[in-house]
C-alpha atoms as a PDB file:
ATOM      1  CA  UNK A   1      22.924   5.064   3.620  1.00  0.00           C
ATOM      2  CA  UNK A   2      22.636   1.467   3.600  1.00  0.00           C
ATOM      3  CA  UNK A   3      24.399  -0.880   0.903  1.00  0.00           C
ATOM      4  CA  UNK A   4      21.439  -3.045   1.100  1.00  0.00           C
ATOM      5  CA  UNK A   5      18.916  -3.511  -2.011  1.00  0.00           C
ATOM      6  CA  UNK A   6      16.724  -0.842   0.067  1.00  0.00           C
ATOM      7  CA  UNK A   7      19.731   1.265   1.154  1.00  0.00           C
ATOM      8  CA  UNK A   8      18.291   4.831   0.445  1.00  0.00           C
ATOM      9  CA  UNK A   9      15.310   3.891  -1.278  1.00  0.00           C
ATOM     10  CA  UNK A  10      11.787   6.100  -0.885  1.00  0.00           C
ATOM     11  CA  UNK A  11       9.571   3.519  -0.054  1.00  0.00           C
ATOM     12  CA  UNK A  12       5.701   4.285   0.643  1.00  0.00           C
ATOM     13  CA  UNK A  13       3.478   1.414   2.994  1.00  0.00           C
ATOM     14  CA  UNK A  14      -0.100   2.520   3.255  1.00  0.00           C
ATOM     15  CA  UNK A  15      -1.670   0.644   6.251  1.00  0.00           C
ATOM     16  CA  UNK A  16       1.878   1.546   8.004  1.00  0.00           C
ATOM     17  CA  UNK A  17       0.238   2.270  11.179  1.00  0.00           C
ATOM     18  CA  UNK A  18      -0.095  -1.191  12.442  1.00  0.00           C
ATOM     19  CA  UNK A  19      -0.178  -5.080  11.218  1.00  0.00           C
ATOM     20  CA  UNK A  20       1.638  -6.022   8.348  1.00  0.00           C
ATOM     21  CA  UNK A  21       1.894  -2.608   7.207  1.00  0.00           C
ATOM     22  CA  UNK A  22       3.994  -1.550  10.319  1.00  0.00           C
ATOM     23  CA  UNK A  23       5.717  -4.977  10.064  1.00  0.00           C
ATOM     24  CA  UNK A  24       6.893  -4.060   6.488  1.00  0.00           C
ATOM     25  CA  UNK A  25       8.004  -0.335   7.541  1.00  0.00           C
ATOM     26  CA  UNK A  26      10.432  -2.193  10.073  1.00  0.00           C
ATOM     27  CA  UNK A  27      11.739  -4.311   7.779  1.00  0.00           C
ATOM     28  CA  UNK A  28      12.750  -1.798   5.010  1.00  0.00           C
ATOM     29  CA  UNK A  29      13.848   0.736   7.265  1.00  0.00           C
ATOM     30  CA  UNK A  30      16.054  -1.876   9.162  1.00  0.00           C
ATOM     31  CA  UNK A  31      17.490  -2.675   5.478  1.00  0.00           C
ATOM     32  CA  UNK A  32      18.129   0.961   4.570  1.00  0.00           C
ATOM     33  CA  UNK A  33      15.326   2.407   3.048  1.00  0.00           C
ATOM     34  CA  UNK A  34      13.745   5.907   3.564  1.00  0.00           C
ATOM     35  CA  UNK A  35      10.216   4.927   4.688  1.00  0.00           C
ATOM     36  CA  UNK A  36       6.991   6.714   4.517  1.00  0.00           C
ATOM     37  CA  UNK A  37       4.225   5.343   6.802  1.00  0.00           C
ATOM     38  CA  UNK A  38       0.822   6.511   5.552  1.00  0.00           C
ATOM     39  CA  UNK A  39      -2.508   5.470   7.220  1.00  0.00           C
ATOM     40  CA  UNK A  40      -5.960   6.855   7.662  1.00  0.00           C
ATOM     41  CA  UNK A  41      -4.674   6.666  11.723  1.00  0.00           C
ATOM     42  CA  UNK A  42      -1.781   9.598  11.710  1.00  0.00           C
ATOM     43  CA  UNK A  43      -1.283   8.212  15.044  1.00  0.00           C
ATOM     44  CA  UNK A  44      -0.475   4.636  14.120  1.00  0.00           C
ATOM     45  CA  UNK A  45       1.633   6.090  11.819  1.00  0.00           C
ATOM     46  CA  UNK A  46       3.705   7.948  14.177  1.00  0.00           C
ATOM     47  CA  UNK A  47       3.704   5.183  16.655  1.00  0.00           C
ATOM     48  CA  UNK A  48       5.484   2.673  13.978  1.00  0.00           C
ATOM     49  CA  UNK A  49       7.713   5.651  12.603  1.00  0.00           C
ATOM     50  CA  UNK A  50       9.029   5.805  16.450  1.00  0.00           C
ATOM     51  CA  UNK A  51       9.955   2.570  16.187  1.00  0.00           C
ATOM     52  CA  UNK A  52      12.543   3.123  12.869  1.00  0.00           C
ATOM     53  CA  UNK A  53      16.014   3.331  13.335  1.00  0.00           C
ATOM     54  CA  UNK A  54      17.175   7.147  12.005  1.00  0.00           C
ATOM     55  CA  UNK A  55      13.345   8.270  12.536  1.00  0.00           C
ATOM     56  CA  UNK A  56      14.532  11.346  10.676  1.00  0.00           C
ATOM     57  CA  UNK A  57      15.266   9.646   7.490  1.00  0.00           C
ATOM     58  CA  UNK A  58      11.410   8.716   7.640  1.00  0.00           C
ATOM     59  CA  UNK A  59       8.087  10.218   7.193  1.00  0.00           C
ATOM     60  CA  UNK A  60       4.602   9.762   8.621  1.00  0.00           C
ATOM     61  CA  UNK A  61       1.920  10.968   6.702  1.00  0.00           C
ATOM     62  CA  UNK A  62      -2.448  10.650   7.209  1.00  0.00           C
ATOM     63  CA  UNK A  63      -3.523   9.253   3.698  1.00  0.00           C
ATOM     64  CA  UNK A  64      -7.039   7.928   2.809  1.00  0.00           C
ATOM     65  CA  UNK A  65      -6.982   5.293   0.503  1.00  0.00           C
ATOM     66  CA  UNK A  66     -10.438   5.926  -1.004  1.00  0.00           C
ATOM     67  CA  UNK A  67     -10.004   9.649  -1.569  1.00  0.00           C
ATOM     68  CA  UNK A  68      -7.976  10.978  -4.475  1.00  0.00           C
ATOM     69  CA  UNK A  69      -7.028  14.449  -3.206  1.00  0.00           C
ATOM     70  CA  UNK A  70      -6.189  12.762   0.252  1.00  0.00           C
ATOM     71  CA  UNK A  71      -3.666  10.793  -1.861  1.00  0.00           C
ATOM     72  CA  UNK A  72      -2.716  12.985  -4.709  1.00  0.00           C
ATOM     73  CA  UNK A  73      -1.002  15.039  -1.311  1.00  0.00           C
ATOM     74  CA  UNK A  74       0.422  12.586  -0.288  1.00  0.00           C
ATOM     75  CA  UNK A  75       2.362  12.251  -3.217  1.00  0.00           C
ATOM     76  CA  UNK A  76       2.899  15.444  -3.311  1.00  0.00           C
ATOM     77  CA  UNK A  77       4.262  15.646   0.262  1.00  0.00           C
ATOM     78  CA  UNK A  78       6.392  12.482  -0.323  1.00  0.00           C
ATOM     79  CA  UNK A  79       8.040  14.086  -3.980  1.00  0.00           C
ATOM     80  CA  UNK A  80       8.643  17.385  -2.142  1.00  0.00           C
ATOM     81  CA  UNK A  81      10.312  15.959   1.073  1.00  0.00           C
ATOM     82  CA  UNK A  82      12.667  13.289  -1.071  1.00  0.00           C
ATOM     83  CA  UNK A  83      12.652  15.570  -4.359  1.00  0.00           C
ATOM     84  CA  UNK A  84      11.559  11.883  -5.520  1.00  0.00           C
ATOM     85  CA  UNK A  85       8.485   9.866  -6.037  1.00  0.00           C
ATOM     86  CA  UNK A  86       8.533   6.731  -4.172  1.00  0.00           C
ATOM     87  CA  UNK A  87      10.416   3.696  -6.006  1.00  0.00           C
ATOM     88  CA  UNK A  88       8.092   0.741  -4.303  1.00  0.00           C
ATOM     89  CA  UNK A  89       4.731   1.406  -2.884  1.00  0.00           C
ATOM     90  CA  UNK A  90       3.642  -0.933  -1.034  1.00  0.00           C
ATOM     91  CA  UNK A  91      -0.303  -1.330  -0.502  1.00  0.00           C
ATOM     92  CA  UNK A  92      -0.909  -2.917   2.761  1.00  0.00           C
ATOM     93  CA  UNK A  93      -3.967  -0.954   3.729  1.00  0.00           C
ATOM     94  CA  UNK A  94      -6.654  -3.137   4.360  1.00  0.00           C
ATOM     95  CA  UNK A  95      -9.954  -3.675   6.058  1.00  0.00           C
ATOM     96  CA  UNK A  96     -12.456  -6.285   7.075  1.00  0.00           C
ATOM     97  CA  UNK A  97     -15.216  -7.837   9.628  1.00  0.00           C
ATOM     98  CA  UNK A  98     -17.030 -10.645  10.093  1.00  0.00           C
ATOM     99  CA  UNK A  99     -20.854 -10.946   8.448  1.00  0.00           C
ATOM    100  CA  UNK A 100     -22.254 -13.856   6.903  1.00  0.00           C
ATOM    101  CA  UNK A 101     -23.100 -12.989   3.658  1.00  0.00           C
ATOM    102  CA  UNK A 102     -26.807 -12.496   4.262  1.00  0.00           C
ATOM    103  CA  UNK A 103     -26.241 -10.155   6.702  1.00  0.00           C
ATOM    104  CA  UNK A 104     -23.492  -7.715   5.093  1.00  0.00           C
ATOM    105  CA  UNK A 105     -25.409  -4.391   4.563  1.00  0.00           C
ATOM    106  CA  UNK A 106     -24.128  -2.798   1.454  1.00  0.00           C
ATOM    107  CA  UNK A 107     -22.247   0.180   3.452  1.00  0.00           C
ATOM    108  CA  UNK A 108     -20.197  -2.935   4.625  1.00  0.00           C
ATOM    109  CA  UNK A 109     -19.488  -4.031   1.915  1.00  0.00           C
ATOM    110  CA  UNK A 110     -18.482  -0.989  -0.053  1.00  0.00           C
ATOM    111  CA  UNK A 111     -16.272   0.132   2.935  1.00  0.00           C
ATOM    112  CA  UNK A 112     -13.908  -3.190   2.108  1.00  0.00           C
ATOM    113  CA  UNK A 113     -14.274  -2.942  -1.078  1.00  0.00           C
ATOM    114  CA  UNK A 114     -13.836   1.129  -1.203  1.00  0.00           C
ATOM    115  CA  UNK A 115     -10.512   0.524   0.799  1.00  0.00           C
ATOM    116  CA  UNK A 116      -8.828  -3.080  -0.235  1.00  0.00           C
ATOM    117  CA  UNK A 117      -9.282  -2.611  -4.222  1.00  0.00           C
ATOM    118  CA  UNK A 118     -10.358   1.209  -4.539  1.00  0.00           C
ATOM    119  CA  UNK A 119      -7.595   1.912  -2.251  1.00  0.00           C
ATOM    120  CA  UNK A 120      -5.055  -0.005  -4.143  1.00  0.00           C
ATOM    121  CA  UNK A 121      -6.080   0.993  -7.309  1.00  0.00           C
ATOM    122  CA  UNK A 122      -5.752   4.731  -6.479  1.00  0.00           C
ATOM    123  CA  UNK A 123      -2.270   4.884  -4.878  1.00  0.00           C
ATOM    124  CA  UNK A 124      -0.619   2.391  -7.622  1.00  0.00           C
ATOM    125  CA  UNK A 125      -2.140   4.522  -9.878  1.00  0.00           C
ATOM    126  CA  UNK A 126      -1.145   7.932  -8.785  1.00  0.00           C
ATOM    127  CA  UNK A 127       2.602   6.073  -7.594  1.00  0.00           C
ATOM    128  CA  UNK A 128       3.094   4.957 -11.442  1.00  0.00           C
ATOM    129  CA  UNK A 129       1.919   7.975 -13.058  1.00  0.00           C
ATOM    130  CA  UNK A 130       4.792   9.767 -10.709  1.00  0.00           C
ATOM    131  CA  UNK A 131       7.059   7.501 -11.629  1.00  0.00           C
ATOM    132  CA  UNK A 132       6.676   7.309 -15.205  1.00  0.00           C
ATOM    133  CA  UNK A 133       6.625  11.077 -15.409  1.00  0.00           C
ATOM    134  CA  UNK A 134      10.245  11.426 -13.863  1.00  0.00           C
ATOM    135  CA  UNK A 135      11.157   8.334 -16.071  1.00  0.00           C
ATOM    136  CA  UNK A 136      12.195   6.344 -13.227  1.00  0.00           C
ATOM    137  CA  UNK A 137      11.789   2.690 -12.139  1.00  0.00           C
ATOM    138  CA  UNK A 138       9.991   1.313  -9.325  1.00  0.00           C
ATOM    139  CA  UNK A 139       8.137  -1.724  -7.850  1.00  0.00           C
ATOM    140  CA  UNK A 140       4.448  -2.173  -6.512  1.00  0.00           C
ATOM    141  CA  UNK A 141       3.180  -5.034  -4.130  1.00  0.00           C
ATOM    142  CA  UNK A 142       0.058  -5.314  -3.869  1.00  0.00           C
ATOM    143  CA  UNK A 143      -1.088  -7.091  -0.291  1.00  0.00           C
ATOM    144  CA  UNK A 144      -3.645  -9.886  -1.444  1.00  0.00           C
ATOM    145  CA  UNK A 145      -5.216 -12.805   0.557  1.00  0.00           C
ATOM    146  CA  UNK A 146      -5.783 -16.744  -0.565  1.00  0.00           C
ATOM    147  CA  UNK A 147      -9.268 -15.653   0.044  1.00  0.00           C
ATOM    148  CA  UNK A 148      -9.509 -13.814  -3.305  1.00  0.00           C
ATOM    149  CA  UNK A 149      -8.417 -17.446  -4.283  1.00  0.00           C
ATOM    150  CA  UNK A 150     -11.119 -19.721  -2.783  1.00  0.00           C
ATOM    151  CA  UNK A 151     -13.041 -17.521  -0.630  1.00  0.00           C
ATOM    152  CA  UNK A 152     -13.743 -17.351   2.880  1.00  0.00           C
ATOM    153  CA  UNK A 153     -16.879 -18.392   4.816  1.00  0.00           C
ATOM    154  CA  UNK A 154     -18.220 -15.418   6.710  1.00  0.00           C
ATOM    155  CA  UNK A 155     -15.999 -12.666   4.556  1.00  0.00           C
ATOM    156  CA  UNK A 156     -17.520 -12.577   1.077  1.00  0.00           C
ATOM    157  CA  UNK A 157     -16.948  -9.151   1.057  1.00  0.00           C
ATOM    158  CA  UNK A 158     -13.355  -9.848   1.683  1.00  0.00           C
ATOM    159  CA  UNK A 159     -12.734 -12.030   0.064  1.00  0.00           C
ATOM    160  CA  UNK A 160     -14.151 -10.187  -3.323  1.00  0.00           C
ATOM    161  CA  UNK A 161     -12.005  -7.607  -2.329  1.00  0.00           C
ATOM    162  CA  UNK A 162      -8.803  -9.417  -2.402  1.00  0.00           C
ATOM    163  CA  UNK A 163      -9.790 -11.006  -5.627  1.00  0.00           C
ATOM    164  CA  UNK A 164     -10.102  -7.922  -6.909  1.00  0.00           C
ATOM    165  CA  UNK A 165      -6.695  -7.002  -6.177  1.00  0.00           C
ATOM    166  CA  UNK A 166      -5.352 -10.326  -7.388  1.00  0.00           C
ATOM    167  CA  UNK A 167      -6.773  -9.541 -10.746  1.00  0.00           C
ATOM    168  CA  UNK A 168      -5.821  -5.947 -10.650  1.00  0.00           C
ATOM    169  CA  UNK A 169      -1.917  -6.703 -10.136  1.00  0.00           C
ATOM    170  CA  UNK A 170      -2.194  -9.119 -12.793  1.00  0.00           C
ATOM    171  CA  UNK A 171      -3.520  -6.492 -15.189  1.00  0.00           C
ATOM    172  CA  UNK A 172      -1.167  -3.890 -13.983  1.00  0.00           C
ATOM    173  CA  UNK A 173       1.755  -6.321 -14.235  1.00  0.00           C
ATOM    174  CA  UNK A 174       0.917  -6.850 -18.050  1.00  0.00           C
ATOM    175  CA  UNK A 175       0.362  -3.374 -18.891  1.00  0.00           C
ATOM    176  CA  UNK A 176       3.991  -2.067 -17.050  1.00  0.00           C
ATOM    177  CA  UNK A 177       6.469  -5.289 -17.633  1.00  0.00           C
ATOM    178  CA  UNK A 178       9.005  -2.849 -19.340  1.00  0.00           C
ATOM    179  CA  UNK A 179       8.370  -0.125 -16.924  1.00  0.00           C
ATOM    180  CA  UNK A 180       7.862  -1.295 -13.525  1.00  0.00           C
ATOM    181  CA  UNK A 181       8.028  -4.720 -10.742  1.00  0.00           C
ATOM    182  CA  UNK A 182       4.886  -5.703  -9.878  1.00  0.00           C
ATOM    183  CA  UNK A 183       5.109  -9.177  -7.906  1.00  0.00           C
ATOM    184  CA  UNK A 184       2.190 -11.790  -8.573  1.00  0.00           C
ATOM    185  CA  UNK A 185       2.282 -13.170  -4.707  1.00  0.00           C
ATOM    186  CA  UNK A 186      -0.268 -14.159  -2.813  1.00  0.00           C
ATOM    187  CA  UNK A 187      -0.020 -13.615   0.837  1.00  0.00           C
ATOM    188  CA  UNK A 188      -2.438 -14.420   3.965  1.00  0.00           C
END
């Protein structure tokens, strides 16, 4: 076990299976935490878990965002494996493409928004409600863009998306200050 601020730590990335999500799995493991890598891609997960020091102390799991049994198991998997619910989630799982607005069907456009705010708002919510039933502390980050902020030509969908989650870690920071860390960055 690390000494590091991670050092033993259950941490859960969604979106683990490649970009920033893997990125972030390699950084906490490196620093000592126990790392769960859940994405829609079990694959991608494994792939990125491979590349963790002490793969053993980690676990890759297949999670959909958008589906609440899909991620209700996954806490479930993570509490039974660790015999603890994850102390920092982070929600990295994130879609988009390119449309101009006029030309975003609505299946598009529910897709990004189903899995950047839906998404988030499920596994925070099912992360905190473990947490604050063992009475432990933890810390969410939510991954957000600066196009939630000003928007983005070509990504309105996105961009709504990520503005979503701006305001939604806002709320959720109000609502659990006593209870919880949940950091107010913008990234991307």
């Amino acid at each position: 076990m690390s000494s590091s601020l991670f050092g033993g730590k259950v941490v859960l990335v969604t979106g683990g299976g490649s970009g920033i999500g893997r990125a972030i799995c390699q950084v906490l493991a490196r620093d000592g935490a126990r790392v769960v890598v859940a994405d829609i891609n079990l694959q991608g997960a494994q792939d990125t878990l491979s590349m963790l020091p002490n793969a053993g102390d980690h676990l890759a799991l297949p999670i959909d965002v958008t589906s609440q049994d899909s991620v209700d198991s996954a806490i479930k998997a993570i509490t039974e494996k660790y015999q603890t619910p994850p102390s920092l989630l982070a929600n990295s799982a994130g879609i988009t493409a390119k449309f101009p607005f006029l030309d975003i069907e609505e299946k598009a456009f529910m897709d990004v928004i189903d899995v950047n705010l839906k998404g988030t708002f499920l596994v925070s919510q099912a992360v905190i409600k473990s947490l604050l039933k063992q009475e432990a502390l933890g810390v969410v980050v939510n991954i957000a863009s600066l196009a939630g902020q000003i928007g983005l030509r070509n990504y309105s969908h996105y961009a709504a998306s990520k503005g979503g989650v701006m305001a939604l870690t806002k709320s959720m920071a109000g609502e659990f200050a006593n209870f919880l860390i949940i950091p107010g960055r913008v990234f991307g």
